[in-house]
Protein backbone atom coordinates (compact mmCIF):
# COMPACT_ATOMS: atom_id res chain seq x y z
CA UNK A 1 -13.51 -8.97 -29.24
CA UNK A 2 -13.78 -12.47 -29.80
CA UNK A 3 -14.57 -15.54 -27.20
CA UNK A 4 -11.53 -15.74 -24.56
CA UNK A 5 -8.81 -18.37 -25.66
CA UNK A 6 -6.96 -17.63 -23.07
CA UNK A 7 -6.34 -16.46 -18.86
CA UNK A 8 -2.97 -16.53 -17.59
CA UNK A 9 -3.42 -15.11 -13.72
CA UNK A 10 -0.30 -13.78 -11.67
CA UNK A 11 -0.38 -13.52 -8.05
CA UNK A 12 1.55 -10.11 -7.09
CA UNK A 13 0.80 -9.28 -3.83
CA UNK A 14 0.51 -12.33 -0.80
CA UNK A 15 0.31 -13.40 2.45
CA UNK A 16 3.10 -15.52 1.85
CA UNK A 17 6.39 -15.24 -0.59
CA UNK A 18 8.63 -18.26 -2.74
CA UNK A 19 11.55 -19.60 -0.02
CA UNK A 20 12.90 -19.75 -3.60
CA UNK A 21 12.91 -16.12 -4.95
CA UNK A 22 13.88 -13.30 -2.47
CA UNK A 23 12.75 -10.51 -4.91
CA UNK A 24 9.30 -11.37 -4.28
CA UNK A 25 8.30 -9.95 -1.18
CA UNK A 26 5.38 -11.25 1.18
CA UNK A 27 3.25 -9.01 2.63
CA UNK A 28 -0.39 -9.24 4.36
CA UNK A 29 -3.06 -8.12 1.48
CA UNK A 30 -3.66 -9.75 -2.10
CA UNK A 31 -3.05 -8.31 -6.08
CA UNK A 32 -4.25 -10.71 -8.75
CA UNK A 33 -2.97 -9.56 -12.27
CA UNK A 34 -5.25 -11.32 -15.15
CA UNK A 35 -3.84 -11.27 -18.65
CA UNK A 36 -7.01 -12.46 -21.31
CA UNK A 37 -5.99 -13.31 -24.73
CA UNK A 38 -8.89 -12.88 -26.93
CA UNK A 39 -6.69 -14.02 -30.14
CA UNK A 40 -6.22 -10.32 -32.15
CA UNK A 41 -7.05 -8.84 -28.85
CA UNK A 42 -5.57 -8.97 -25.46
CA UNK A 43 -7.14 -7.19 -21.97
CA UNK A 44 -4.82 -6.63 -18.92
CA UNK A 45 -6.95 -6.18 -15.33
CA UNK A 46 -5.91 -6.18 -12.19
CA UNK A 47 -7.71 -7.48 -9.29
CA UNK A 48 -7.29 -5.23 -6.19
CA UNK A 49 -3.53 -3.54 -5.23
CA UNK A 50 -2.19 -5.05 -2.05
CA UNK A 51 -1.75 -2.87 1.48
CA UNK A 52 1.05 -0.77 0.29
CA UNK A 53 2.34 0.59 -3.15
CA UNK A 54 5.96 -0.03 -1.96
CA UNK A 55 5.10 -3.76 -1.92
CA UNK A 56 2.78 -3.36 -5.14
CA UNK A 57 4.97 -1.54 -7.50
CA UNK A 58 8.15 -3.84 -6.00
CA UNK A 59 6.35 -6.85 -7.03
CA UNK A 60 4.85 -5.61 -10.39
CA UNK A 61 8.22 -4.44 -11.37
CA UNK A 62 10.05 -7.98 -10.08
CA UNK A 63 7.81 -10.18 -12.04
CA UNK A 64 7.76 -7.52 -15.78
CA UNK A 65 4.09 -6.65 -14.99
CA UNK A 66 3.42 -3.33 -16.71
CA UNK A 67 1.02 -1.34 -15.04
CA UNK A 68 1.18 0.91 -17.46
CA UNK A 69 -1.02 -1.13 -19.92
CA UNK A 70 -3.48 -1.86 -17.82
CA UNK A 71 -7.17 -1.92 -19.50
CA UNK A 72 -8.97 -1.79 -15.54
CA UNK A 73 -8.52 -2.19 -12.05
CA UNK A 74 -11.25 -3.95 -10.29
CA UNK A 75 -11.62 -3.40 -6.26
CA UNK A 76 -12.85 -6.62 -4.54
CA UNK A 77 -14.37 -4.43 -1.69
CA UNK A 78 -12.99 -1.85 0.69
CA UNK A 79 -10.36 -3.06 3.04
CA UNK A 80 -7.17 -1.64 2.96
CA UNK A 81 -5.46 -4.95 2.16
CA UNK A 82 -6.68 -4.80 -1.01
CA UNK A 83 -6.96 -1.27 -2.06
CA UNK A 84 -3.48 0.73 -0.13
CA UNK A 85 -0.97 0.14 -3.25
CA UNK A 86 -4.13 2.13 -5.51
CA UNK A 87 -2.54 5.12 -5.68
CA UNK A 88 0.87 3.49 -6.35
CA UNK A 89 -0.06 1.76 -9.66
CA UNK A 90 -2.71 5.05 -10.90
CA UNK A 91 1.42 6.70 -10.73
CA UNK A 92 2.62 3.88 -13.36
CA UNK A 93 -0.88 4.14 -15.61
CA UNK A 94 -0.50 6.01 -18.87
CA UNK A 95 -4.09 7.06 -18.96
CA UNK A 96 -6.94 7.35 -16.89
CA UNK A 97 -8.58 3.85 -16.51
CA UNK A 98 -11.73 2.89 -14.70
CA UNK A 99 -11.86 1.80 -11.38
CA UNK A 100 -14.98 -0.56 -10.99
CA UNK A 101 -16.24 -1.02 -7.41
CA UNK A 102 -19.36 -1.26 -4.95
CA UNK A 103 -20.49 1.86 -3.93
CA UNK A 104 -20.11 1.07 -0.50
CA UNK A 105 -16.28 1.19 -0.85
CA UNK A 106 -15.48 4.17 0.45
CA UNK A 107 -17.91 3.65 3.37
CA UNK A 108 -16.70 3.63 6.72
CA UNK A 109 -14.77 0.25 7.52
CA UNK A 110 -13.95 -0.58 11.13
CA UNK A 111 -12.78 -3.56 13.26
CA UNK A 112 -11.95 -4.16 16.81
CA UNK A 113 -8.19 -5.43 16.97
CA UNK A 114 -7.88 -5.01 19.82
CA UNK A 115 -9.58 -1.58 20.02
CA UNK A 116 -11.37 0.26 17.56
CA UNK A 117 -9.42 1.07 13.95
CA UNK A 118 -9.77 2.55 10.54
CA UNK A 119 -9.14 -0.46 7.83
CA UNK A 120 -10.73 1.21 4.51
CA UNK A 121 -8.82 2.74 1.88
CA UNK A 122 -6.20 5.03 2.82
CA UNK A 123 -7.22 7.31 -0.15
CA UNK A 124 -10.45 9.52 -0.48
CA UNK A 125 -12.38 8.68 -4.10
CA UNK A 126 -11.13 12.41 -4.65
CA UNK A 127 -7.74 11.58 -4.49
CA UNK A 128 -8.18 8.55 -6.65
CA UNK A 129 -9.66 10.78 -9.21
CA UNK A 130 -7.17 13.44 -8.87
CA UNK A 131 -4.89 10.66 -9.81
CA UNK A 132 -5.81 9.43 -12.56
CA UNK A 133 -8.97 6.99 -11.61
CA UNK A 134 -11.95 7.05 -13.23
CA UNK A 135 -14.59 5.83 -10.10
CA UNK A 136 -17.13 3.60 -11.34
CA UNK A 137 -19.89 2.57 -8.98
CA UNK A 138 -21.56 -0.80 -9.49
CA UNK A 139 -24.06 -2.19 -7.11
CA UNK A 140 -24.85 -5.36 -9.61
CA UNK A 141 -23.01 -7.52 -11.52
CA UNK A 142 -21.20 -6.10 -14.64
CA UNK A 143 -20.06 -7.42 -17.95
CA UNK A 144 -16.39 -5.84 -18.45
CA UNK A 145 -14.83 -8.10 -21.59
CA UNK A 146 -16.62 -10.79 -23.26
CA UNK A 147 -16.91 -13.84 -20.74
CA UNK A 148 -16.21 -11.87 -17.70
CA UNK A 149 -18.12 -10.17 -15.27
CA UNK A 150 -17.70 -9.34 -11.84
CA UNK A 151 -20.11 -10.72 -9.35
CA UNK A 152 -21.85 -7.18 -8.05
CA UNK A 153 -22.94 -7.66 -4.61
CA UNK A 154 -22.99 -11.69 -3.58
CA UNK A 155 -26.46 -13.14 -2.41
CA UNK A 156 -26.37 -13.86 1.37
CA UNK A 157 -27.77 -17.98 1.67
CA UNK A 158 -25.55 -20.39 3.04
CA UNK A 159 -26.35 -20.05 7.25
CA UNK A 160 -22.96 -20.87 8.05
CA UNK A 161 -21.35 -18.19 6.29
CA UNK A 162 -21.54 -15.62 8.32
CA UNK A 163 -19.80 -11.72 8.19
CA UNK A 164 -18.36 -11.30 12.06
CA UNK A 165 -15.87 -8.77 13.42
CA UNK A 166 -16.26 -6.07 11.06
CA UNK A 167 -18.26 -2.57 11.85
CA UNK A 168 -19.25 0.72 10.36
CA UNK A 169 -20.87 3.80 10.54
CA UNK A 170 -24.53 4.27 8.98
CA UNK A 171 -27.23 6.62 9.09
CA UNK A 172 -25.03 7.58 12.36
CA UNK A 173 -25.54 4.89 13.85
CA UNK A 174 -22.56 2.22 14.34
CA UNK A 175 -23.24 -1.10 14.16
CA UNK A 176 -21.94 -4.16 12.39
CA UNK A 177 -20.90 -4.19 9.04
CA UNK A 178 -21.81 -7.11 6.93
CA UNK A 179 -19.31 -6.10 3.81
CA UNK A 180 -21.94 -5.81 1.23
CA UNK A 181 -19.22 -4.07 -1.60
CA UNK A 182 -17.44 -7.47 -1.30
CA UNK A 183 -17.50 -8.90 -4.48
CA UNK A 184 -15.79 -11.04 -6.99
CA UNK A 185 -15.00 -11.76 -10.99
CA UNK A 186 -16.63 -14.57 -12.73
CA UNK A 187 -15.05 -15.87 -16.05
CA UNK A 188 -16.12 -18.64 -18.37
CA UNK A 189 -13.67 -20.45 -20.05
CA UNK A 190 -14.38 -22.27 -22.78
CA UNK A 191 -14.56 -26.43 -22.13
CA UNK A 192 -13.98 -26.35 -18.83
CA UNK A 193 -16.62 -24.16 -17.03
CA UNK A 194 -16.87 -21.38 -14.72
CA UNK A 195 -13.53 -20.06 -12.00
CA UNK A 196 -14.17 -17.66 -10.08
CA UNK A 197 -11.80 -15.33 -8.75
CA UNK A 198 -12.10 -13.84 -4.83
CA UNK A 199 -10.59 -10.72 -2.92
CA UNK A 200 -11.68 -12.09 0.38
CA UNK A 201 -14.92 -13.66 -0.06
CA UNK A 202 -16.41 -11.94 3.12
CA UNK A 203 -19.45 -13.17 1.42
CA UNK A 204 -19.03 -16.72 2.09
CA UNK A 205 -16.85 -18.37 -0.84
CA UNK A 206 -19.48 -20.33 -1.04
CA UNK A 207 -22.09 -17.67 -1.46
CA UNK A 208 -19.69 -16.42 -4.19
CA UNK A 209 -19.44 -19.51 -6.41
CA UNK A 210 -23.03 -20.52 -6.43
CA UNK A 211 -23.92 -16.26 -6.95
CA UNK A 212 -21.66 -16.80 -9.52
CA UNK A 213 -22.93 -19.96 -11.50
CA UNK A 214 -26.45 -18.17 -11.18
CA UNK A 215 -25.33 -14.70 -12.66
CA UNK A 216 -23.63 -16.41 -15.47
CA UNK A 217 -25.92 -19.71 -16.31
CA UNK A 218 -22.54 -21.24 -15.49
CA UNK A 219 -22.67 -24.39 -13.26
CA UNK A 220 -19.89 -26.35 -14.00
CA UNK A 221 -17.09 -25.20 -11.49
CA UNK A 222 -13.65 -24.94 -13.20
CA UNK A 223 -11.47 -22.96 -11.06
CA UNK A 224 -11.62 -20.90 -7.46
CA UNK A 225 -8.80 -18.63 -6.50
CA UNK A 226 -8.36 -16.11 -3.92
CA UNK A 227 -8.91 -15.47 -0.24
CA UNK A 228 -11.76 -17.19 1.12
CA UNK A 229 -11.69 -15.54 4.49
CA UNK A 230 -11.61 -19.03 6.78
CA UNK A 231 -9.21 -17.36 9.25
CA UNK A 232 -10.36 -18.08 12.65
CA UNK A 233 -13.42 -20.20 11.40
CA UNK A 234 -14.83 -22.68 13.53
CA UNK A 235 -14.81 -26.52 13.19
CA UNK A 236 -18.52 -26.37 12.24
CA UNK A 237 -17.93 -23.62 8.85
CA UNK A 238 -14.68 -25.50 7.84
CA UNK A 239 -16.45 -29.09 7.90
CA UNK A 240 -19.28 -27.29 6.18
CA UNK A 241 -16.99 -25.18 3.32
CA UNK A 242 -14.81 -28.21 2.17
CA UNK A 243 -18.04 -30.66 2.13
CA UNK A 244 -19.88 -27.86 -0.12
CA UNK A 245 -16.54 -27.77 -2.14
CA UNK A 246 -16.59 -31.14 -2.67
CA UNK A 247 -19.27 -31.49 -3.42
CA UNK A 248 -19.26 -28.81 -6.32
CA UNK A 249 -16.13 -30.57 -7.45
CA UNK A 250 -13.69 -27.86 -9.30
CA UNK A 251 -10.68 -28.99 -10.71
CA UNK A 252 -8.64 -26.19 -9.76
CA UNK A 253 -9.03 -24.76 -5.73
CA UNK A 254 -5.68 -21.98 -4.75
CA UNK A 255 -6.58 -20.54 -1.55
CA UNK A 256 -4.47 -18.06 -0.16
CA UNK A 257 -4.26 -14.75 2.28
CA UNK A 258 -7.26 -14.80 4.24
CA UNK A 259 -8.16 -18.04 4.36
CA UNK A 260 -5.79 -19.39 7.04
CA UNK A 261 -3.53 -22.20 7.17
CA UNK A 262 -5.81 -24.49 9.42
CA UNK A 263 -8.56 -23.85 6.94
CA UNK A 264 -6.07 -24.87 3.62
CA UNK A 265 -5.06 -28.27 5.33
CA UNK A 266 -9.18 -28.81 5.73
CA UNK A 267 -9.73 -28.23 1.82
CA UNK A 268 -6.72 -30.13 0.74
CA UNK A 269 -7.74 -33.02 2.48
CA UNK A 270 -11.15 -32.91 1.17
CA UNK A 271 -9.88 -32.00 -2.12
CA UNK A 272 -6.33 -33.62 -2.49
CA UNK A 273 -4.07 -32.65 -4.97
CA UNK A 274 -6.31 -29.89 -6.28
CA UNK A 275 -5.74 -27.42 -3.68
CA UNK A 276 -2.82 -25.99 -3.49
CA UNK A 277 -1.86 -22.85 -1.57
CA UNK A 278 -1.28 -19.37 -3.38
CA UNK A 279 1.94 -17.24 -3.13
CA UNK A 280 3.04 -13.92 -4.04
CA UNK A 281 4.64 -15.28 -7.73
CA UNK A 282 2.58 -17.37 -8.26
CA UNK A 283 1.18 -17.94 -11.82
CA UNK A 284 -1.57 -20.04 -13.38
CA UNK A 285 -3.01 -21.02 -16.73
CA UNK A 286 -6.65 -21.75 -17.13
């Protein structure tokens, strides 16, 4: 393959749904499709599945995604809102295709709401296999077309990104669960620097971006898209995110699912006209 020319992005599976187009349904979870044109080459990825494959496949089929051409399917971490239509689009593949993840997807993923729940995949990796998904288990970042990588596990250093709410099971012992199998893709595009594209950023989207620039040698900030997990942050993180966004300056900032409405009005007015919400629909040219 040759450098990427291209990355056109659609957004099939959202929080929130066009007042404009009723075949695009909403629903609580997050699918980015990624379409890179590499000139005589093309590679189709998907970016986690949604919560459901009714919602997934529905989507896919209303805005002429084929699933069936997908290249890879790359699992942000292991909450169900991002990996419960899996098994749905493995049914529309037309061969096996790899499955890249942290190896800590599959472990035990737990939160209090109100009392204790299951919120992992609703799938064992057996039954992913059985269906057509080749596993692939990647604790560090890893090179999967020319000028894109996914971010491995993010480095933990800004103090006011924290992980809170979430537990798990380990070494028998339960305790909380800091999400280290959340993880991210990092793409270069050519003139214009570095955008990184987020499941949930449970990380700290900070954490992410600057993990990013230093995986890649990247440091120009094009583009940030995805769920930055600001739902229920307090004043303190939000004043401290949209400063550190700011400050890092990207031309292009979409936040959407997780990130919470409170949390987008923050970052637009820090950011103005560059930050504009996602949508299930949605697509966008870098």
């Amino acid at each position: 393959m040759s450098m990427l020319q291209e990355l056109h992005l659609t957004v099939v599976v959202e929080n929130s749904a066009p007042f404009a187009n009723s075949s695009i349904w909403a629903q609580h979870g997050l699918s980015i499709f990624l379409d890179l044109d590499y000139g005589r080459e093309r590679m189709k990825l998907l970016l986690d599945t949604g919560a459901c494959p009714e919602v997934m496949l529905h989507n896919a089929d209303a805005l002429h995604i084929d699933l069936s051409q997908l290249d890879l399917i790359c699992l942000s971490h292991g909450h169900y809102d991002h990996t419960g239509g899996l098994m749905g689009v493995l049914e529309r593949t037309s061969r096996r295709v790899c499955i890249l993840a942290h190896p800590e997807i599959f472990a035990p993923k737990l939160k209090m709401q109100p009392s204790l729940r299951f919120i992992g995949p609703p799938f064992s990796r057996a039954e992913a296999e059985a269906a057509g998904g080749v596993m692939l288990d990647c604790l560090g970042p890893a090179a999967i077309a020319p000028d894109v990588m996914t971010t491995g596990e993010v480095a933990r250093q800004e103090d006011f990104e924290k992980v809170e709410g979430f537990w798990t099971v380990k070494d028998g012992r339960y305790s909380e669960d800091s999400i280290p199998d959340d993880q991210a893709l990092a793409i270069k595009i050519e003139g214009k620097g570095l955008a990184v594209i987020t499941g949930c950023a449970h990380a700290g989207i900070i954490n992410t971006i600057k993990h990013a620039q230093k995986i890649t040698g990247v440091q120009e900030l094009y583009a940030v898209i995805g769920g930055f997990h600001l739902s229920g942050a307090g004043e303190k993180r939000l004043d401290a995110t949209a400063e550190a966004l700011r400050k890092l300056d990207p031309s292009i900032v979409r936040p959407g699912h997780c990130t919470g409405q409170k949390a987008i009005c923050r970052l637009q007015e820090a950011l103005g006209e560059r930050c504009l919400p996602l949508a299930a629909g949605d697509t966008i040219q870098l």
